[in-house]
C-alpha atoms as a PDB file:
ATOM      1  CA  UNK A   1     -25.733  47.930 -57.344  1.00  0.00           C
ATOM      2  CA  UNK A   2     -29.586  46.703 -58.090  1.00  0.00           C
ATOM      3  CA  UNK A   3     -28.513  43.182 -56.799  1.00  0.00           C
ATOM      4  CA  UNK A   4     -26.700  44.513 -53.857  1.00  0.00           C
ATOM      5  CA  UNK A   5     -29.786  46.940 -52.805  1.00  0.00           C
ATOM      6  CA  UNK A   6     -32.066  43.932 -52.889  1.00  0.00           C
ATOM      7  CA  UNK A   7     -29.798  42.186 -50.816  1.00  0.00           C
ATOM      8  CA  UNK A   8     -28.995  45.139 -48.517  1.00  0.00           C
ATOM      9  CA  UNK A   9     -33.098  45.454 -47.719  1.00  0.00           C
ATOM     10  CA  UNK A  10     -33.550  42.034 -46.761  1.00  0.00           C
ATOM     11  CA  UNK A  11     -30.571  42.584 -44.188  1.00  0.00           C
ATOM     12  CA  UNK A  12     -31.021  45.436 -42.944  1.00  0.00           C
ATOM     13  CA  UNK A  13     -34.386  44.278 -41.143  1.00  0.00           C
ATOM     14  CA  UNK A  14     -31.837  42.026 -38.890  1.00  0.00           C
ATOM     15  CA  UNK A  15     -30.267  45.884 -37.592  1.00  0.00           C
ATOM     16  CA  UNK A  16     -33.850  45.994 -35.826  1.00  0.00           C
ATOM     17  CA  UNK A  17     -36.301  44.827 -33.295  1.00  0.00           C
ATOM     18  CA  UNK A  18     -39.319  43.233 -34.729  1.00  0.00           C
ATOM     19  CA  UNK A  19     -41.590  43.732 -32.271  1.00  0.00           C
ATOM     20  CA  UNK A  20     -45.055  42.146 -34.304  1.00  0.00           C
ATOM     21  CA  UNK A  21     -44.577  38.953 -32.180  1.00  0.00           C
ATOM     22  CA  UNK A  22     -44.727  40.562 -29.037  1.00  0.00           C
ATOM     23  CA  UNK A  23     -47.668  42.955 -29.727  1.00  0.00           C
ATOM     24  CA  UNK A  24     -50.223  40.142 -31.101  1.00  0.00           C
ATOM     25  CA  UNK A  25     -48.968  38.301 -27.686  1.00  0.00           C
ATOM     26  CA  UNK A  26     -49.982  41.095 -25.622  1.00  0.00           C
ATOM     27  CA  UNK A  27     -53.321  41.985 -27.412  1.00  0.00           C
ATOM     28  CA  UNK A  28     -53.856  38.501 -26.917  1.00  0.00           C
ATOM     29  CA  UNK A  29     -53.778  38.604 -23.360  1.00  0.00           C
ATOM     30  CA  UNK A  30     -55.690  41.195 -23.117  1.00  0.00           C
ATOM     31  CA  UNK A  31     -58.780  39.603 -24.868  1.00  0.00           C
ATOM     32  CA  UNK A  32     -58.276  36.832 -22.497  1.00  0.00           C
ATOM     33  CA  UNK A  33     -58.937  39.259 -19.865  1.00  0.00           C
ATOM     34  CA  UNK A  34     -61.539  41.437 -20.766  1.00  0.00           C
ATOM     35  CA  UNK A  35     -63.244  37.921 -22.024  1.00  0.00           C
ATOM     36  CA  UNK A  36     -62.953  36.746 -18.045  1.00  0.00           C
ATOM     37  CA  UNK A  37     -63.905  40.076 -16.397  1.00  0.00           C
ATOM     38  CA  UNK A  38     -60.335  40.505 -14.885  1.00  0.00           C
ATOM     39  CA  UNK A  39     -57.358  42.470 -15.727  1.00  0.00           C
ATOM     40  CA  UNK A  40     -54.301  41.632 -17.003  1.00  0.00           C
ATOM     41  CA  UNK A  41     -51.669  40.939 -14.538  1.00  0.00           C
ATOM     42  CA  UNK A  42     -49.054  43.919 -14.985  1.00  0.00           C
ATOM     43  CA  UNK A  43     -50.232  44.792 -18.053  1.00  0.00           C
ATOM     44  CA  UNK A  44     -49.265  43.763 -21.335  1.00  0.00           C
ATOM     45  CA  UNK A  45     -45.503  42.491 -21.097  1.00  0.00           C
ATOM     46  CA  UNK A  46     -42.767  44.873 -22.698  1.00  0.00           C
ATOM     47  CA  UNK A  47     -40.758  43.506 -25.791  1.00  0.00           C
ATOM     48  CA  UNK A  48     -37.481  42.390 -24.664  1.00  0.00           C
ATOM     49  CA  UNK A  49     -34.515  44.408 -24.692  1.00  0.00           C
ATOM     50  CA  UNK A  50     -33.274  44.363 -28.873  1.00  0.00           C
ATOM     51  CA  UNK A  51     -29.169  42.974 -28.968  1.00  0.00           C
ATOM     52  CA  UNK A  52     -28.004  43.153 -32.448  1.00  0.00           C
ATOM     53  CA  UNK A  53     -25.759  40.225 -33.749  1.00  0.00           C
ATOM     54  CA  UNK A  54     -22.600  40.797 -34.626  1.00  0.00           C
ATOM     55  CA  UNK A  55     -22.996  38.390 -37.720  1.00  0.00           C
ATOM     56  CA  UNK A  56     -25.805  40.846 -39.145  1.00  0.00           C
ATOM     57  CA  UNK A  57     -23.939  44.218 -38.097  1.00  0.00           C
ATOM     58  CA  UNK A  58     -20.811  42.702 -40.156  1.00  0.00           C
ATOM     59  CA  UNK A  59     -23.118  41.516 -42.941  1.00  0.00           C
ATOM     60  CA  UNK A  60     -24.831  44.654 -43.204  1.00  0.00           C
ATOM     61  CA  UNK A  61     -21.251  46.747 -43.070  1.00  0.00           C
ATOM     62  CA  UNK A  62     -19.825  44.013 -45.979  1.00  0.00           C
ATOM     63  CA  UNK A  63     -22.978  45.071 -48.103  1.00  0.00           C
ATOM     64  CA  UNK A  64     -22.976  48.875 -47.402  1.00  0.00           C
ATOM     65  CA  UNK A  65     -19.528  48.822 -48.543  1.00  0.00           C
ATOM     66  CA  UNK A  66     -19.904  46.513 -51.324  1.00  0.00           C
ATOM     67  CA  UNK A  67     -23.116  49.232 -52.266  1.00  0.00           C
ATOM     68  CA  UNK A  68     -21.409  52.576 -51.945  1.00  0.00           C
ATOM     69  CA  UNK A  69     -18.099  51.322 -53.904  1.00  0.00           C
ATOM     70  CA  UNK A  70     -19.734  50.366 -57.249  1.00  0.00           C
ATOM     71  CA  UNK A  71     -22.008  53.670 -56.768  1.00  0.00           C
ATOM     72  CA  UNK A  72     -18.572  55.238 -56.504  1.00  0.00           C
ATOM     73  CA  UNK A  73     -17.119  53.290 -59.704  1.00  0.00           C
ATOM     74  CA  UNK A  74     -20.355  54.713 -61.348  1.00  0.00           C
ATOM     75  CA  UNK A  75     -19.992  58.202 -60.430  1.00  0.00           C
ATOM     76  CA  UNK A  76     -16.470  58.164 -61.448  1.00  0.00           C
ATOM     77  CA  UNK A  77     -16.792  56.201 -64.494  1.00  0.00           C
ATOM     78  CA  UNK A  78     -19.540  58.734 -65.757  1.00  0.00           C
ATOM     79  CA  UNK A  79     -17.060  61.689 -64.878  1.00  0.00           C
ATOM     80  CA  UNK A  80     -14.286  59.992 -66.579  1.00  0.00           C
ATOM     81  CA  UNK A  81     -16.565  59.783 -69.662  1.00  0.00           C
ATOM     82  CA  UNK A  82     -16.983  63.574 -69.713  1.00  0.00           C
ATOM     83  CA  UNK A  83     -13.177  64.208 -69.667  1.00  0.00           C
ATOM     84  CA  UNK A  84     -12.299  62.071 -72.093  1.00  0.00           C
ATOM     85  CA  UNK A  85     -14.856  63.698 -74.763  1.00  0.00           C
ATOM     86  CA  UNK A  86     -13.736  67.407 -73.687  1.00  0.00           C
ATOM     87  CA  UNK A  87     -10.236  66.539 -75.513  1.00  0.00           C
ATOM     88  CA  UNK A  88     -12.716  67.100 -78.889  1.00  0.00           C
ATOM     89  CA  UNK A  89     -14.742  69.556 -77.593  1.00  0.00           C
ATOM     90  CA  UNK A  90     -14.986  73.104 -78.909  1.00  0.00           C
ATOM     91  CA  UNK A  91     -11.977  72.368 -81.097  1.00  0.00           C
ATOM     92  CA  UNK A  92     -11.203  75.078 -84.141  1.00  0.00           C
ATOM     93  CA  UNK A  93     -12.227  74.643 -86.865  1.00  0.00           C
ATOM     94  CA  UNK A  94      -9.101  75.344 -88.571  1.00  0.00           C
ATOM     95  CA  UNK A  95      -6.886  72.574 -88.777  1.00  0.00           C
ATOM     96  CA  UNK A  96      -3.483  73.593 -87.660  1.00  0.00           C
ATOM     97  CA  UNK A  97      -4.933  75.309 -84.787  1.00  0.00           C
ATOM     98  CA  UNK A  98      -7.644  72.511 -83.499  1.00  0.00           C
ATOM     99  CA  UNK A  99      -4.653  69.945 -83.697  1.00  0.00           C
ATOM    100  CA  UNK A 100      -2.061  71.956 -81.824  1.00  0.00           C
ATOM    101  CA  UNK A 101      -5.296  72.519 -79.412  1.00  0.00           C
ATOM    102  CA  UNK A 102      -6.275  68.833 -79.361  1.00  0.00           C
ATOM    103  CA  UNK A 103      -2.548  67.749 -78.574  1.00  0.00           C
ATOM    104  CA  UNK A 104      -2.948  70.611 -75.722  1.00  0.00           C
ATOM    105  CA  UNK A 105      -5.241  68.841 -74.245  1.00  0.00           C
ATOM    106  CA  UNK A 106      -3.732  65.293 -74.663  1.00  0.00           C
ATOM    107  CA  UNK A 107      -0.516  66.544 -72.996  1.00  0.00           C
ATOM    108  CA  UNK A 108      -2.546  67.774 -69.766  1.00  0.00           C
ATOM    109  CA  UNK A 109      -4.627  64.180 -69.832  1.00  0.00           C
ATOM    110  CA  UNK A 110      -1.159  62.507 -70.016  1.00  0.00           C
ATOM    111  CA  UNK A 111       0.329  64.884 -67.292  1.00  0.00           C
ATOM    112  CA  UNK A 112      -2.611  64.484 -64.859  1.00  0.00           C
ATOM    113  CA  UNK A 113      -2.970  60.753 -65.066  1.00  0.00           C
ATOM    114  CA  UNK A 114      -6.502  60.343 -66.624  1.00  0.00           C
ATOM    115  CA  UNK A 115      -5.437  57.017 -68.322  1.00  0.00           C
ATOM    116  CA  UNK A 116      -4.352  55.954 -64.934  1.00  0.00           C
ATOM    117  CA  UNK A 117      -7.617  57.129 -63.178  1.00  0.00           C
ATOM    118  CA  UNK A 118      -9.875  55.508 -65.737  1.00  0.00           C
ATOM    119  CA  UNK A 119      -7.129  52.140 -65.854  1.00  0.00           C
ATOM    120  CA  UNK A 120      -7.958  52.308 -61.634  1.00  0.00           C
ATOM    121  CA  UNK A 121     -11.799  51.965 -61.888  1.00  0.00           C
ATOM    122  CA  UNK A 122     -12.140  48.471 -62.419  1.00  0.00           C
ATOM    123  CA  UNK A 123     -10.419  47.623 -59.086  1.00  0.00           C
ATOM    124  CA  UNK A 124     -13.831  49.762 -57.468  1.00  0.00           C
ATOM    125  CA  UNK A 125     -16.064  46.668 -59.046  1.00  0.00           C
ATOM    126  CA  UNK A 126     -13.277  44.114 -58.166  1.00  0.00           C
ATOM    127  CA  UNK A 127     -13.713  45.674 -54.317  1.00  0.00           C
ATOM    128  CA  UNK A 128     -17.268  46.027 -54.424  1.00  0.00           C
ATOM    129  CA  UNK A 129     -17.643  42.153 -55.283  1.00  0.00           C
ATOM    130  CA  UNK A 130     -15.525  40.700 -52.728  1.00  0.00           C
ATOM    131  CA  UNK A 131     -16.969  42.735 -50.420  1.00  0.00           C
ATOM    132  CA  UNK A 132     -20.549  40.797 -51.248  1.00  0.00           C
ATOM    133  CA  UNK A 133     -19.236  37.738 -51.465  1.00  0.00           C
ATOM    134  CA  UNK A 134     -17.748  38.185 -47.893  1.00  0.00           C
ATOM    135  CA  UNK A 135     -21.278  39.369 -46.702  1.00  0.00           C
ATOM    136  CA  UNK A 136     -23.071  37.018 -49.009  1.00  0.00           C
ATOM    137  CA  UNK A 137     -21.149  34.041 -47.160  1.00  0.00           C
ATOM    138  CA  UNK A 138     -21.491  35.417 -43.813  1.00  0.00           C
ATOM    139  CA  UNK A 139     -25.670  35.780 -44.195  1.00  0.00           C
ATOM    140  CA  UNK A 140     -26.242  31.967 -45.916  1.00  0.00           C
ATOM    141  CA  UNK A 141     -23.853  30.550 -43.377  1.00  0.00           C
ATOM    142  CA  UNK A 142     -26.108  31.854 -40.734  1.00  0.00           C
ATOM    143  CA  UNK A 143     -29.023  30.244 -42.367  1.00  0.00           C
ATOM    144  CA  UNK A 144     -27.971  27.012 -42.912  1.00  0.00           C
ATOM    145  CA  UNK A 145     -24.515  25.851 -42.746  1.00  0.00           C
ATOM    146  CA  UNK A 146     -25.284  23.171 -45.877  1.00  0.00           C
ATOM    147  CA  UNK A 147     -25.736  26.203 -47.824  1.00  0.00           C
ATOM    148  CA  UNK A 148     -22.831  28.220 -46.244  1.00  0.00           C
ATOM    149  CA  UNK A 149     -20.548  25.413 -46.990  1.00  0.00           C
ATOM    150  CA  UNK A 150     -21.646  25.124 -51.146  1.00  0.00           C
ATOM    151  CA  UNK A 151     -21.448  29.328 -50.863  1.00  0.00           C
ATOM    152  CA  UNK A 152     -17.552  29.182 -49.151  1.00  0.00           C
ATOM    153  CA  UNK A 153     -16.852  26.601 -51.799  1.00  0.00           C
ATOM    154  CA  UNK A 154     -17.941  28.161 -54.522  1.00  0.00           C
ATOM    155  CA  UNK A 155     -16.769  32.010 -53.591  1.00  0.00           C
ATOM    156  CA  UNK A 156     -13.072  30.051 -52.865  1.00  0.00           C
ATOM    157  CA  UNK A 157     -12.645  28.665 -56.816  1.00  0.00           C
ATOM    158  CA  UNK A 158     -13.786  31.737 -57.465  1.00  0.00           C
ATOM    159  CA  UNK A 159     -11.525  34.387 -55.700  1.00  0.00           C
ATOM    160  CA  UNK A 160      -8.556  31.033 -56.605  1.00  0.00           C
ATOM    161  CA  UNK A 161      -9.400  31.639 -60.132  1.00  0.00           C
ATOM    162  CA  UNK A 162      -8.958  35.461 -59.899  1.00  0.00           C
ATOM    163  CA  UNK A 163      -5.933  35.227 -58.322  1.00  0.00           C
ATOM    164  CA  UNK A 164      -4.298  32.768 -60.252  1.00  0.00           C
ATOM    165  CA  UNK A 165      -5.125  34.791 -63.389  1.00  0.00           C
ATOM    166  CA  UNK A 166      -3.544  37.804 -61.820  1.00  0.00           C
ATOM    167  CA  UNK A 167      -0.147  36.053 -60.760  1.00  0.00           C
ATOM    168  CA  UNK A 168       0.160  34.303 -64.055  1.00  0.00           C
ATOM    169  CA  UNK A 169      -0.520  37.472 -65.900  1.00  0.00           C
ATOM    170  CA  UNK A 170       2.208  39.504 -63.879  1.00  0.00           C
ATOM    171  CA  UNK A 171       4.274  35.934 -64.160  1.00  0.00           C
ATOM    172  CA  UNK A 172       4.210  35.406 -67.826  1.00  0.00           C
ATOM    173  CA  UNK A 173       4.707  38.731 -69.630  1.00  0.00           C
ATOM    174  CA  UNK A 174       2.986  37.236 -72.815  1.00  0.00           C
ATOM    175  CA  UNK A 175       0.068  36.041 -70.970  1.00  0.00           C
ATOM    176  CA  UNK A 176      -3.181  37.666 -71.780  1.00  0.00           C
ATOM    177  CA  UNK A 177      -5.082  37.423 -68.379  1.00  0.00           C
ATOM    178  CA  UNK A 178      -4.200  41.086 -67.584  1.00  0.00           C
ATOM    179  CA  UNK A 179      -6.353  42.920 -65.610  1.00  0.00           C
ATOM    180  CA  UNK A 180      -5.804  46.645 -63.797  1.00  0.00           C
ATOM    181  CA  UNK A 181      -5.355  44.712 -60.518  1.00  0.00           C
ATOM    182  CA  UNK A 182      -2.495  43.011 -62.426  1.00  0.00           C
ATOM    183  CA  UNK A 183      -0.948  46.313 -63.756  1.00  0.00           C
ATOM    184  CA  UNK A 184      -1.102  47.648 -60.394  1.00  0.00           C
ATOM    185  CA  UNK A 185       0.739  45.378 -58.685  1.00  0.00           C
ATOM    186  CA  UNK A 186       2.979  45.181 -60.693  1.00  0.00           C
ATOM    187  CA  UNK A 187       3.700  49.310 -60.540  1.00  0.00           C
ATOM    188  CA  UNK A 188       3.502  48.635 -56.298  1.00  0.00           C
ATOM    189  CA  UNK A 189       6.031  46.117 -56.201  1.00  0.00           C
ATOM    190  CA  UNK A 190       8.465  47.811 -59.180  1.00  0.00           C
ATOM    191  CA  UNK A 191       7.907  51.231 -56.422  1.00  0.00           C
ATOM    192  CA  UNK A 192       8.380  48.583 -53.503  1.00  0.00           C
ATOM    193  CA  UNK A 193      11.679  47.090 -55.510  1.00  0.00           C
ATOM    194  CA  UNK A 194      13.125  50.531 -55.902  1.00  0.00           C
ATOM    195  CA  UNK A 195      12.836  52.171 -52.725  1.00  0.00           C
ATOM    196  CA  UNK A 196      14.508  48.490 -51.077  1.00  0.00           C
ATOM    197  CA  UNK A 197      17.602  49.409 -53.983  1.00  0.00           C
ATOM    198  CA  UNK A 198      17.510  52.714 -52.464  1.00  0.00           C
ATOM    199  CA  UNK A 199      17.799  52.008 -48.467  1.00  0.00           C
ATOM    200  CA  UNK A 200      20.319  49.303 -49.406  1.00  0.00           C
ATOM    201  CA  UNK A 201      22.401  52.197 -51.220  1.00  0.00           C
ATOM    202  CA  UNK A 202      21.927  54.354 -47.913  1.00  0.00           C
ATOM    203  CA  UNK A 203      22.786  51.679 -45.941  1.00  0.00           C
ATOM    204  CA  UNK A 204      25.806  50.845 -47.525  1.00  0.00           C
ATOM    205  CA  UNK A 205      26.841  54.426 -47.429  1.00  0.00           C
ATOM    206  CA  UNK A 206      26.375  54.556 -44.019  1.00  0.00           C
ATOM    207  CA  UNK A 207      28.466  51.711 -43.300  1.00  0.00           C
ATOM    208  CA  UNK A 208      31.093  52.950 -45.561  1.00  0.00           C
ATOM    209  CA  UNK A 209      31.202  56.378 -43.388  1.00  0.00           C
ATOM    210  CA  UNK A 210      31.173  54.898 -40.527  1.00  0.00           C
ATOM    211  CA  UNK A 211      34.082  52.531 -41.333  1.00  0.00           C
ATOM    212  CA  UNK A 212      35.856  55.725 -42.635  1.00  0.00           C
ATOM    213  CA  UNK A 213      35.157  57.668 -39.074  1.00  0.00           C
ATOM    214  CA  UNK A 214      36.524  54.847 -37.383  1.00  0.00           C
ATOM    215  CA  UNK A 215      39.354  54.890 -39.076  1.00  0.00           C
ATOM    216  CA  UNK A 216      39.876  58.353 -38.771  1.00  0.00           C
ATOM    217  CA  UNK A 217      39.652  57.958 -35.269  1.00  0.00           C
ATOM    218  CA  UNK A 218      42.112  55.318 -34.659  1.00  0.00           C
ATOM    219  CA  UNK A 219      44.962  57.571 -36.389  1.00  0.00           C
ATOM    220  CA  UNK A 220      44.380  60.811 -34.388  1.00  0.00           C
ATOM    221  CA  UNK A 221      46.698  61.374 -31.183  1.00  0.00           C
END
């Protein structure tokens, strides 16, 4: 987030007119005036109309985003941290009733997902940092495109490297690269597996009734 921030100042000055330029131009003129006797023609000139780029609107919006999603994972990690020491908290002191208490409260973390939640918060950092890197590429390629280029290549072996870690991990069952992002896709596409299983079943069972009402058809008078 501090790296982001100092990022997200420097770019946010692009979201508006800097109108410094314009102002020492127009006290200038007027010194040239009064220093003649005359005035100046019109009057001091009016800063031109301020047009936003696009490149610094999407920059900004990468970097907001990147900003607000590892606040997020912060927020939520600290929250997570006070859940998981209530399952201690205020047990008895007697033992048979603090442990039946204690496995209480373990049941209702298992029922309620909290593993889940707190497996799910690394993927907020994992967002938050593609996110910069996408704005981070965007704002050096504007500046120079030598620099741009080393930035792109360097922000492509990295995202290749994440990914190939990932798809080797869900791959290779004993390889150790797992991350959350690889648990989770591998719970989407076991869900995405299962429901395809289940509209081939329907569709099969369609067919099969429909063949039946056909035939049913064909025999009645």
């Amino acid at each position: 987030s501090a790296v982001v921030t100092t990022f997200v100042v420097e770019s946010s000055q692009n979201l508006q007119p800097d109108n410094s330029a314009e102002l020492l131009r127009a006290i200038l003129i007027e010194l040239r005036a009064d220093r003649n006797g005359t005035a100046a023609p019109g009057g001091p000139p009016l800063p031109p109309s301020f047009k936003t780029a696009a490149s610094a609107v999407r920059v900004n919006v990468y970097w907001y985003s990147s900003l607000v999603t590892s606040l997020a994972a912060a927020l939520i990690a600290i929250l997570a941290k006070q859940w998981v020491n209530y399952l201690l908290a205020g047990l008895s002191s007697i033992p048979i009733y603090g442990a039946r208490h204690r496995q209480f409260r373990i049941h209702g973390m298992h029922k309620w997902n909290l593993p889940t939640v707190i497996s799910i918060l690394p993927l907020f950092l994992h967002v938050a940092l593609l996110l910069f890197f996408a704005g981070i590429v965007e704002f050096v390629w504007d500046l120079d495109k030598t620099g741009g280029g080393t930035t792109v290549a360097l922000v492509v072996s990295t995202s290749i490297c994440y990914l190939a870690t990932n798809v080797l991990a869900y791959a290779y069952p004993e390889c150790p690269y797992k991350t959350s992002m690889t648990v989770l896709t591998a719970q989407v596409l076991a869900l995405v597996s299962q429901l395809g299983k289940q509209v081939v079943l329907i569709v099969k069972a369609l067919k099969e009734m429909y063949v039946l009402l056909s035939v049913s058809s064909d025999e009645s008078p």
